[in-house]
Protein backbone atom coordinates (compact mmCIF):
# COMPACT_ATOMS: atom_id res chain seq x y z
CA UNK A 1 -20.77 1.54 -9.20
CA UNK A 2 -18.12 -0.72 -7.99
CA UNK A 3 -15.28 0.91 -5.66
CA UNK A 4 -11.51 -0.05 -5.67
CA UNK A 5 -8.87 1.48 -4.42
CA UNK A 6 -5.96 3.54 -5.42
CA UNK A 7 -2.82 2.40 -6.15
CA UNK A 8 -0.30 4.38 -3.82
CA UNK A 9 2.49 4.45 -6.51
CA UNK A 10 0.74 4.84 -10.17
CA UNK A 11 -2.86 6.23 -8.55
CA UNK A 12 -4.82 4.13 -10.83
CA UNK A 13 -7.63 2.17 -9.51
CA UNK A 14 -6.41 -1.65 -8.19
CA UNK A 15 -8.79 -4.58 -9.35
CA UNK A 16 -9.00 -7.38 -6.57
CA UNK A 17 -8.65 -9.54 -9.25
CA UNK A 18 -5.41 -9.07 -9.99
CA UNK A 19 -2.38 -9.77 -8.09
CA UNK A 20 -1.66 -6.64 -5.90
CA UNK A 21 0.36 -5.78 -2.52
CA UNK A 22 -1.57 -4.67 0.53
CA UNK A 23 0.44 -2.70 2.99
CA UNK A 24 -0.08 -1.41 6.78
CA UNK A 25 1.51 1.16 7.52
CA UNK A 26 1.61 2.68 11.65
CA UNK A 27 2.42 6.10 12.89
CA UNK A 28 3.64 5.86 16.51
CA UNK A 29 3.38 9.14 18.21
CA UNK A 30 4.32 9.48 22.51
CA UNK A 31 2.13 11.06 23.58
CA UNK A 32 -1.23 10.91 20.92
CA UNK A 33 -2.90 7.81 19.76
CA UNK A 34 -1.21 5.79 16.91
CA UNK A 35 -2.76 6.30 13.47
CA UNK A 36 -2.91 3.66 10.95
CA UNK A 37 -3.33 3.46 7.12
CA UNK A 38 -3.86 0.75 4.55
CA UNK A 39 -2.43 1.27 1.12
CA UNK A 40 -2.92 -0.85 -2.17
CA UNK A 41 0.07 -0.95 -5.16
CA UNK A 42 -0.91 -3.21 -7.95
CA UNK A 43 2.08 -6.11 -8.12
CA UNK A 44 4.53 -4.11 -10.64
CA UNK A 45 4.04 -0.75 -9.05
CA UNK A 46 5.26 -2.47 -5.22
CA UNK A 47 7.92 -3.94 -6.74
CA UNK A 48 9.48 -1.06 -8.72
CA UNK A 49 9.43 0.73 -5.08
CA UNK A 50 10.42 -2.50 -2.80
CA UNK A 51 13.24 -3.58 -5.20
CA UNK A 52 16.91 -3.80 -3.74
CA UNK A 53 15.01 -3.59 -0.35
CA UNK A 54 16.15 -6.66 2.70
CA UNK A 55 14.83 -8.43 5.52
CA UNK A 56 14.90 -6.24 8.51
């Protein structure tokens, strides 16, 4: 059986075949280690939640 992941946004599974958005995402903390997480969101889904965002 062949794993993909989840799509953060719609929770469906995300086929590395098609064109999806990878994202890395940090959690700084003072004074405990920084965690850090890797989330999928299939092409649509990313933009219906990036839309309107800008450059920082």
């Amino acid at each position: 059986m062949t794993y993909y992941p989840t799509c953060a946004v719609c929770r469906m599974e995300v086929d590395p075949s098609e064109d999806y958005v990878s994202v890395e995402s940090e959690y700084r903390f003072t004074a405990d280690r920084n965690d850090v997480d890797d989330y999928y969101l299939h092409w649509r889904c990313a933009m219906s939640v990036f839309d309107g965002w800008s450059e920082p």
